[in-house]
C-alpha atoms as a PDB file:
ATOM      1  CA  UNK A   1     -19.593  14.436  -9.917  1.00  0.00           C
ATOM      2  CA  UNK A   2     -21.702  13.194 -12.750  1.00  0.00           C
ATOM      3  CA  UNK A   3     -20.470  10.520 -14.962  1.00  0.00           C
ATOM      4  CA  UNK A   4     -20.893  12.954 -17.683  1.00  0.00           C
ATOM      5  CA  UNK A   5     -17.839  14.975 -15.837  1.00  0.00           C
ATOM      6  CA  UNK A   6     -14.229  14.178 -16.381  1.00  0.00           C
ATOM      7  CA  UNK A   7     -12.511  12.246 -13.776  1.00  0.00           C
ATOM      8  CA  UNK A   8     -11.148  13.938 -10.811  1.00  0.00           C
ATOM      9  CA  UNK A   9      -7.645  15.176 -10.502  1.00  0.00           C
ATOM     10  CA  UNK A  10      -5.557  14.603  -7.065  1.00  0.00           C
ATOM     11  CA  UNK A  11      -6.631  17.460  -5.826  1.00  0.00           C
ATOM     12  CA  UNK A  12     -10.301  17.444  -5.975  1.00  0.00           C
ATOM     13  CA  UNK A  13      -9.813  13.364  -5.166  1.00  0.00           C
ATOM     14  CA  UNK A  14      -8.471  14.319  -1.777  1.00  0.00           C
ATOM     15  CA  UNK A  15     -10.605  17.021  -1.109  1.00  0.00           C
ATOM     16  CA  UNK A  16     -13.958  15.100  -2.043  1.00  0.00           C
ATOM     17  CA  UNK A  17     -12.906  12.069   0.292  1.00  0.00           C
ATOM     18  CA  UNK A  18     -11.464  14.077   3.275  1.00  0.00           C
ATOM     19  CA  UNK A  19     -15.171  15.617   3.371  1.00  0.00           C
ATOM     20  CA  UNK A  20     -16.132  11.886   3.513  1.00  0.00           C
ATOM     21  CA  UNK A  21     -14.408  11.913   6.059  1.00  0.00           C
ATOM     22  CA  UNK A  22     -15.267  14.903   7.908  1.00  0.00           C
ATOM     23  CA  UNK A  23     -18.635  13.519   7.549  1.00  0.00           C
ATOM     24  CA  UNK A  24     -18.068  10.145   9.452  1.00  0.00           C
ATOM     25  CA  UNK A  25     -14.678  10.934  11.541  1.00  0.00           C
ATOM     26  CA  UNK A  26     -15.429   8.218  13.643  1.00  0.00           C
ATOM     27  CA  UNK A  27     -14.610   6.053  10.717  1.00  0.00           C
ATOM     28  CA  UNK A  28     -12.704   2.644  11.692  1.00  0.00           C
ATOM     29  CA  UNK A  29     -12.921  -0.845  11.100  1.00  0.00           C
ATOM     30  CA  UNK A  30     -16.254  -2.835  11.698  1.00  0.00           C
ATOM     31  CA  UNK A  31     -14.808  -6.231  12.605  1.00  0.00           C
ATOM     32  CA  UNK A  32     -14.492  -7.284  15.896  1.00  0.00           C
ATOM     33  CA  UNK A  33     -10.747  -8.257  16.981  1.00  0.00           C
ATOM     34  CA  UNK A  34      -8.265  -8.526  19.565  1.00  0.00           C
ATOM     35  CA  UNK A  35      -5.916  -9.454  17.533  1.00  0.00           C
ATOM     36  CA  UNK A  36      -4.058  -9.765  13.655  1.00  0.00           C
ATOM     37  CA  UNK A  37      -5.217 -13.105  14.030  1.00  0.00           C
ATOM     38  CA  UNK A  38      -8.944 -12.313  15.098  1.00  0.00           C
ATOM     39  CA  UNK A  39      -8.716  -9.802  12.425  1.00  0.00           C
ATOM     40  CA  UNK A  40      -7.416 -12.213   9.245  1.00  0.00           C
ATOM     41  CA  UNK A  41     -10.219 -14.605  10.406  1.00  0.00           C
ATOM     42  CA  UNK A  42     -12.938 -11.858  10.411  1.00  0.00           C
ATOM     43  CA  UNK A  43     -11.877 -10.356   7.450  1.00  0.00           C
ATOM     44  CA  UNK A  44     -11.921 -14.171   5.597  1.00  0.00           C
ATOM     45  CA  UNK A  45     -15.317 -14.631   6.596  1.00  0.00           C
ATOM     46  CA  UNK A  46     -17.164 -11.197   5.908  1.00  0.00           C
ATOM     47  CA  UNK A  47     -16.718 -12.097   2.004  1.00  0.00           C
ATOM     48  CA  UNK A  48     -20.227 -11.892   0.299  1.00  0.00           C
ATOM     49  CA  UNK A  49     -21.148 -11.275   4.379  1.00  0.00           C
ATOM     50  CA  UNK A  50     -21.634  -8.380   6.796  1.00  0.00           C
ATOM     51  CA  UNK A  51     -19.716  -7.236   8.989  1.00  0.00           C
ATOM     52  CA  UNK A  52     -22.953  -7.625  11.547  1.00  0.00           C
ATOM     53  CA  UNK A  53     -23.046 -10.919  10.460  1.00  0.00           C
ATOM     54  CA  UNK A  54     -19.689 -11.878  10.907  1.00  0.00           C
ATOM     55  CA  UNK A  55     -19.672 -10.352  14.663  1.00  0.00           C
ATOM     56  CA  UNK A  56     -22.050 -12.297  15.903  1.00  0.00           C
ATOM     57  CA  UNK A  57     -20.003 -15.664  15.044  1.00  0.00           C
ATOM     58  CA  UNK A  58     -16.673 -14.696  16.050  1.00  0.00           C
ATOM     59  CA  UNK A  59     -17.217 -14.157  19.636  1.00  0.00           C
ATOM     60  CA  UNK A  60     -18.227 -17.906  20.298  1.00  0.00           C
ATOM     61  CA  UNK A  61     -15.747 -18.904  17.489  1.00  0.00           C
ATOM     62  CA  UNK A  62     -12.854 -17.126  19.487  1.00  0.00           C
ATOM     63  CA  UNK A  63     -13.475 -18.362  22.798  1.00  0.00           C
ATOM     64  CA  UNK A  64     -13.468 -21.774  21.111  1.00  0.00           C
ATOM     65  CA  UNK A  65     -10.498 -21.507  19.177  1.00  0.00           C
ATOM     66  CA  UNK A  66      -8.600 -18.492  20.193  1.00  0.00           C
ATOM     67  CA  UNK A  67      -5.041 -19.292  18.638  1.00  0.00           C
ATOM     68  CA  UNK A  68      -4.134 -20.556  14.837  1.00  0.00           C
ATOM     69  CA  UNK A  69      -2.796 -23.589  16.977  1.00  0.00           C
ATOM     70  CA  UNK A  70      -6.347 -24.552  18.308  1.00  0.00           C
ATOM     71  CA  UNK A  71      -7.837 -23.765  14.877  1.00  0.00           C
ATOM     72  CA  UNK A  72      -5.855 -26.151  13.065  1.00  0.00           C
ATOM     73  CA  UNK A  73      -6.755 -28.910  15.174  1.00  0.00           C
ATOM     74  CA  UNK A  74     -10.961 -27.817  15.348  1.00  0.00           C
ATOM     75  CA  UNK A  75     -13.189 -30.521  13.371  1.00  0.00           C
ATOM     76  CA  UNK A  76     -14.201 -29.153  10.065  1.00  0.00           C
ATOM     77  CA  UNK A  77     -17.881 -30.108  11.169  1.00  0.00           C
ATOM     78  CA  UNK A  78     -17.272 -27.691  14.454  1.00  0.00           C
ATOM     79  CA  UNK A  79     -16.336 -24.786  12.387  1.00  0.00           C
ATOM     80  CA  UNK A  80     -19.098 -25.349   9.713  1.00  0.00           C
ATOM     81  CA  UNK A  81     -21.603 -25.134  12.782  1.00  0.00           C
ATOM     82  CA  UNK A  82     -20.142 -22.317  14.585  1.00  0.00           C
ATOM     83  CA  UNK A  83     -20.147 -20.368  10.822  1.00  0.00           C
ATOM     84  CA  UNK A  84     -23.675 -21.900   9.949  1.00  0.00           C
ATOM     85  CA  UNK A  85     -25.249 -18.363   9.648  1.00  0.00           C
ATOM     86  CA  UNK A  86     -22.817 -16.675   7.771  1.00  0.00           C
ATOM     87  CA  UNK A  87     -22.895 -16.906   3.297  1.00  0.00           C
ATOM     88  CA  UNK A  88     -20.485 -19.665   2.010  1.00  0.00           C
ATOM     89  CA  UNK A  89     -19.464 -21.030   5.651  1.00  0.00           C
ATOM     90  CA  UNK A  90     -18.560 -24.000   4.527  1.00  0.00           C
ATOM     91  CA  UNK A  91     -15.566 -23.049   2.248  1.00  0.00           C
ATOM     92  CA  UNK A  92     -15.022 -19.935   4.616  1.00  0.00           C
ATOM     93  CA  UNK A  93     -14.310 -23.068   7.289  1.00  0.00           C
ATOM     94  CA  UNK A  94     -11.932 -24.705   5.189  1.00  0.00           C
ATOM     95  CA  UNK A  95     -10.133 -21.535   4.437  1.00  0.00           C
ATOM     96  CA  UNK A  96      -9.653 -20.327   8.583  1.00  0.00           C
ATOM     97  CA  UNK A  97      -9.019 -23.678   9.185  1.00  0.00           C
ATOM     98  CA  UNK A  98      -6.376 -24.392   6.082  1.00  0.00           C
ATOM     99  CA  UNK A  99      -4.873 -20.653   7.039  1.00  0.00           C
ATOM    100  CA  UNK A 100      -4.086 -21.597  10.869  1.00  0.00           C
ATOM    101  CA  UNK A 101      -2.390 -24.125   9.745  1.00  0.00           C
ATOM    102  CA  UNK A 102       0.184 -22.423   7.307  1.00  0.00           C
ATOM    103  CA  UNK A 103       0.155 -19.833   9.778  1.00  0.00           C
ATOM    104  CA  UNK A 104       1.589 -22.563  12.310  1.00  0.00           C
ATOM    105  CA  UNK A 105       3.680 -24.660   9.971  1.00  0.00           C
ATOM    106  CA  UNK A 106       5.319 -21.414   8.046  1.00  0.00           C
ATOM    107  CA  UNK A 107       4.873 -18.415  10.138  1.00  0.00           C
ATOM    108  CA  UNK A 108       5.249 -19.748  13.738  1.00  0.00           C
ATOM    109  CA  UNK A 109       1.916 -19.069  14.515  1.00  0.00           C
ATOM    110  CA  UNK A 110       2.141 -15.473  13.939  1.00  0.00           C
ATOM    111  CA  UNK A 111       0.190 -13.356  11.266  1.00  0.00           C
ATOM    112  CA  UNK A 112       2.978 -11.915   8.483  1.00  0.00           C
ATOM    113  CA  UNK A 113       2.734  -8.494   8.130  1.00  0.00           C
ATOM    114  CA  UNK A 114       3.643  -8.379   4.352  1.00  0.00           C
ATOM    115  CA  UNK A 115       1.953  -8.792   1.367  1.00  0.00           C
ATOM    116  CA  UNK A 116       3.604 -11.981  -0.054  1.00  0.00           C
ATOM    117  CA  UNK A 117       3.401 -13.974   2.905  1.00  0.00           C
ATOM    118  CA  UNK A 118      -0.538 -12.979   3.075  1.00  0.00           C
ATOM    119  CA  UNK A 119      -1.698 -13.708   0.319  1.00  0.00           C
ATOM    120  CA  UNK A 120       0.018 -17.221   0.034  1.00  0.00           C
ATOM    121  CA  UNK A 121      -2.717 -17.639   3.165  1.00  0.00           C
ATOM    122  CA  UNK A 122      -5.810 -20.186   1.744  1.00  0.00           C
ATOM    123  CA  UNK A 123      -8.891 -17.544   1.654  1.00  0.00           C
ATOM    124  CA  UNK A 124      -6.869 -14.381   1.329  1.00  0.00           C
ATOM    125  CA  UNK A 125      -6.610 -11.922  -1.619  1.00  0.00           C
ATOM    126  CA  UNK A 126      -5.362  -8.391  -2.267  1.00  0.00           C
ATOM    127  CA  UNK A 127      -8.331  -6.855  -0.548  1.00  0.00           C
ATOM    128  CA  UNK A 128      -8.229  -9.167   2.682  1.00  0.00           C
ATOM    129  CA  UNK A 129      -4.308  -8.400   2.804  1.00  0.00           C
ATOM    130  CA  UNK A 130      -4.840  -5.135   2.371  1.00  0.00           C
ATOM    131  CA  UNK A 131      -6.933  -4.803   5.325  1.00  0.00           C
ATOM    132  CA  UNK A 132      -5.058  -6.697   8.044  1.00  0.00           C
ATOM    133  CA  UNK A 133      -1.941  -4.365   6.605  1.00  0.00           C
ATOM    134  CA  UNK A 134      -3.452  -1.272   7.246  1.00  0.00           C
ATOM    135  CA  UNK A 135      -5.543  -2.368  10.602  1.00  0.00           C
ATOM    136  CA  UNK A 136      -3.373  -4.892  12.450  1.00  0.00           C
ATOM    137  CA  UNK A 137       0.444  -3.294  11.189  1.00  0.00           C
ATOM    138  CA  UNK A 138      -0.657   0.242  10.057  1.00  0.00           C
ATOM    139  CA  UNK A 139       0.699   0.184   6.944  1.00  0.00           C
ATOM    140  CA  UNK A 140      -0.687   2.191   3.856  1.00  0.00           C
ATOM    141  CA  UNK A 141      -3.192   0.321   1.964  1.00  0.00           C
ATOM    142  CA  UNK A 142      -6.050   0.565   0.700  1.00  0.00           C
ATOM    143  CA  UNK A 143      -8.710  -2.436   0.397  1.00  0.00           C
ATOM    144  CA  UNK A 144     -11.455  -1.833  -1.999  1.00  0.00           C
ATOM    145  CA  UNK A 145     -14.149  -3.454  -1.453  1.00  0.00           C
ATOM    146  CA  UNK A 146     -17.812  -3.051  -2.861  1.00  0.00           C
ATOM    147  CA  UNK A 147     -18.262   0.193  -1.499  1.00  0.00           C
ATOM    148  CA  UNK A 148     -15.029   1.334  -2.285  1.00  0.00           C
ATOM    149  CA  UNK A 149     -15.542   0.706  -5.925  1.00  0.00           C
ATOM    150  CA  UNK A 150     -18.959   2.165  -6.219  1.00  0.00           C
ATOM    151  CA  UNK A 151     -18.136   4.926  -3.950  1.00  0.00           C
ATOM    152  CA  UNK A 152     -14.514   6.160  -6.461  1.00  0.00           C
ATOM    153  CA  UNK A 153     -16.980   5.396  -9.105  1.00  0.00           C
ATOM    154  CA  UNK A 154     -20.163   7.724  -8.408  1.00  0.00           C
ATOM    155  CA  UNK A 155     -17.677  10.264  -7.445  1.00  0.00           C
ATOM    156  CA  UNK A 156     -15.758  10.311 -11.017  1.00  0.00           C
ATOM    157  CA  UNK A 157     -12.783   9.089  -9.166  1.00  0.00           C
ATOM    158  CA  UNK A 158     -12.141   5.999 -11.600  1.00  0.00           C
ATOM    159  CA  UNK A 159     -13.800   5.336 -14.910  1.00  0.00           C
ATOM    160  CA  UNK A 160     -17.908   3.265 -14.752  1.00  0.00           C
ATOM    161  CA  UNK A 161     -15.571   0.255 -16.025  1.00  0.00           C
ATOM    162  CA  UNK A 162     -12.786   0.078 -14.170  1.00  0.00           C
ATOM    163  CA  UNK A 163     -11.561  -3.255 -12.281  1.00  0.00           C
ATOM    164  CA  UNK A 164     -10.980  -3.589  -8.301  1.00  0.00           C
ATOM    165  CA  UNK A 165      -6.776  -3.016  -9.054  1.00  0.00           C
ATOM    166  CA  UNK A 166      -7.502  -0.576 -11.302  1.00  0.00           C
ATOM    167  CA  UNK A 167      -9.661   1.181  -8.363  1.00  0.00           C
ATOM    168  CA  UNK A 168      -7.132   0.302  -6.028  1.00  0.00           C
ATOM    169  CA  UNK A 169      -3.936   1.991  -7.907  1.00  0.00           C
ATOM    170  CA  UNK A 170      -6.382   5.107  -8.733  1.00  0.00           C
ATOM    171  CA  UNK A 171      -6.620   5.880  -5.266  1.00  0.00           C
ATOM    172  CA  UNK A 172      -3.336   5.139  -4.633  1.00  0.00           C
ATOM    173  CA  UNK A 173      -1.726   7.690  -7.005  1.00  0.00           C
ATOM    174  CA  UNK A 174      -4.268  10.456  -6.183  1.00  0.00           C
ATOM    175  CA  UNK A 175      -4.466  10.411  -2.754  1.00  0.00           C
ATOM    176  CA  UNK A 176      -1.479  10.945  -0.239  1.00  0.00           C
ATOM    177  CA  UNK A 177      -0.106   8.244   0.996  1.00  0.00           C
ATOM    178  CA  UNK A 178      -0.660   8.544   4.866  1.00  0.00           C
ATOM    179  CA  UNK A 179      -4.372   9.296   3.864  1.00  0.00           C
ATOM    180  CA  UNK A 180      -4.329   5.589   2.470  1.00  0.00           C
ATOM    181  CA  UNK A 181      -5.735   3.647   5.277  1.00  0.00           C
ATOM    182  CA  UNK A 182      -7.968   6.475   6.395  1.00  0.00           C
ATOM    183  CA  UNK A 183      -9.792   6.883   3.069  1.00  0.00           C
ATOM    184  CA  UNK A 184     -10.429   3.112   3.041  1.00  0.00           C
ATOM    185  CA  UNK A 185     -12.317   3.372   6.127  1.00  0.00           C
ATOM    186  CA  UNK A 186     -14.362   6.918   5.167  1.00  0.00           C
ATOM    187  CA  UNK A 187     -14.995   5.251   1.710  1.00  0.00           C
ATOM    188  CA  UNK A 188     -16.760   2.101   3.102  1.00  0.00           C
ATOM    189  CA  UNK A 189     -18.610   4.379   5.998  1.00  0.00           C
ATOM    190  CA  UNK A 190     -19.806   6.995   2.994  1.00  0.00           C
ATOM    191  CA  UNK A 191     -20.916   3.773   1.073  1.00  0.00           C
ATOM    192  CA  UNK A 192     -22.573   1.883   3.979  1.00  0.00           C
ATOM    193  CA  UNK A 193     -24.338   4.874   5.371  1.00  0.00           C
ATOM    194  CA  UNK A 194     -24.803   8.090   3.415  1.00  0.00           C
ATOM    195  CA  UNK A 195     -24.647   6.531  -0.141  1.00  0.00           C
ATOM    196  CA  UNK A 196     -25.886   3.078  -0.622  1.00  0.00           C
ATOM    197  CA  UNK A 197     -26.364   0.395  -3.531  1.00  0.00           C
ATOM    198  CA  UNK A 198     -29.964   0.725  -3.135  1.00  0.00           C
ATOM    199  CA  UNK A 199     -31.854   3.211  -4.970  1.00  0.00           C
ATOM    200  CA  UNK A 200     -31.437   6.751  -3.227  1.00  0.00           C
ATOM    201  CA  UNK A 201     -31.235  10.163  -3.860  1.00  0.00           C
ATOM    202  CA  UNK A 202     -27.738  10.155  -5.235  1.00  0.00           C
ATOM    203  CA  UNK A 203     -28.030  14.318  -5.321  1.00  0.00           C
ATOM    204  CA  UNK A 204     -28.319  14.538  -1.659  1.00  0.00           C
ATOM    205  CA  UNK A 205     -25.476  12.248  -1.438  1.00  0.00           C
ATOM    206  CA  UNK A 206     -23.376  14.843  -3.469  1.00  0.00           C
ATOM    207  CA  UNK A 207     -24.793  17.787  -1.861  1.00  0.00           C
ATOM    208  CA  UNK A 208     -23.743  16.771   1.509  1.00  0.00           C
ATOM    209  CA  UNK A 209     -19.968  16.047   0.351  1.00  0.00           C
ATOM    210  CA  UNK A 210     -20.339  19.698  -1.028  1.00  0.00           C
ATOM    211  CA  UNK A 211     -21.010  21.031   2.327  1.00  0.00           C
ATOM    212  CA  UNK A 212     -17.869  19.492   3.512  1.00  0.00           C
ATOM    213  CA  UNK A 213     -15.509  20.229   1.460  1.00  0.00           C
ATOM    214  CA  UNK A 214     -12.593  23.248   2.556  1.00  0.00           C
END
């Protein structure tokens, strides 16, 4: 699990992250939401953002504007308050209100559950698609996001240089599919809490996936 080691093969990928996941079971998504749409709007703001962060906006933002309907019609200058405290709000205010209003004029006001359709959303990419696919519609996906990428990486999962897609389809072909969304979630919890960007003690990090692993 050294970089020095050869990458790992399905097997030992699965194993490794299921003891990731014996480790934090409780693993789930950090956003708050009552909904796909609550969800795509979280998930647009926590770019370059917490998920902390983002969880203390949405509850005032949600009781404001609680359908795409509503959104569309909220003054820019409303949003960009109500997101004040959160990095980038300003463009992240365009893009929620720019989204509810495709989501109104193409999608009936309803959140599309495939890939195409989200991503033609202003403020959504493969890993914010990814996401709302696996939370809000459980469908297999996985969204890497920083943690994800560092995490396959310190692991020997992927190669030191490899890009987010190339991450993404790693993970894809080594893990089974209905592990998909579940490794997303034990991948960011590993990250956030056992194995952080910080400087640590990446051996204890390794030793504890050890002590998991069947």
């Amino acid at each position: 699990m050294t970089k020095a080691q050869k990458l790992l093969n399905k097997i030992e990928t699965t194993r490794v992250i299921e003891a990731m996941g014996r480790i934090y079971p409780e693993a789930k998504a950090e956003l708050d939401h009552d909904s796909p749409f609550e969800l795509l709007i979280a998930v647009i703001l926590s770019a370059q953002t917490t998920d902390i962060g983002v969880n203390k906006v949405t509850p005032n933002l949600f009781k404001t504007y609680p359908t795409p309907e509503a959104m569309m019609d909220a003054e820019l200058s409303d949003l960009e308050d109500k997101l004040k405290t959160i990095g980038l709000f300003r463009n992240k205010a365009k893009f929620i209100k720019n989204t509810s209003k495709k989501l109104v004029e193409d999608f009936d006001g309803t959140v599309p559950s495939n890939r195409k359709d989200l991503e033609s959303l202003p403020g959504v990419g493969r890993k914010t698609a990814n996401v709302v696919l696996s939370v809000a519609f459980n469908k297999p996906a996985i969204a890497v996001d920083t943690h994800v990428e560092r995490i396959a990486k310190k692991f020997n999962i992927v190669e030191e240089n490899a890009s987010v897609i190339k991450v993404e389809n790693a993970l894809m072909e080594k893990l089974p599919k209905e592990l998909w969304s579940r490794a997303h979630h034990w991948l960011i919890f590993f990250g956030r809490y056992q194995c952080p960007a910080r400087k640590h003690d990446h051996e204890a990090c390794i030793q504890i996936v050890k002590e998991h692993l069947q």
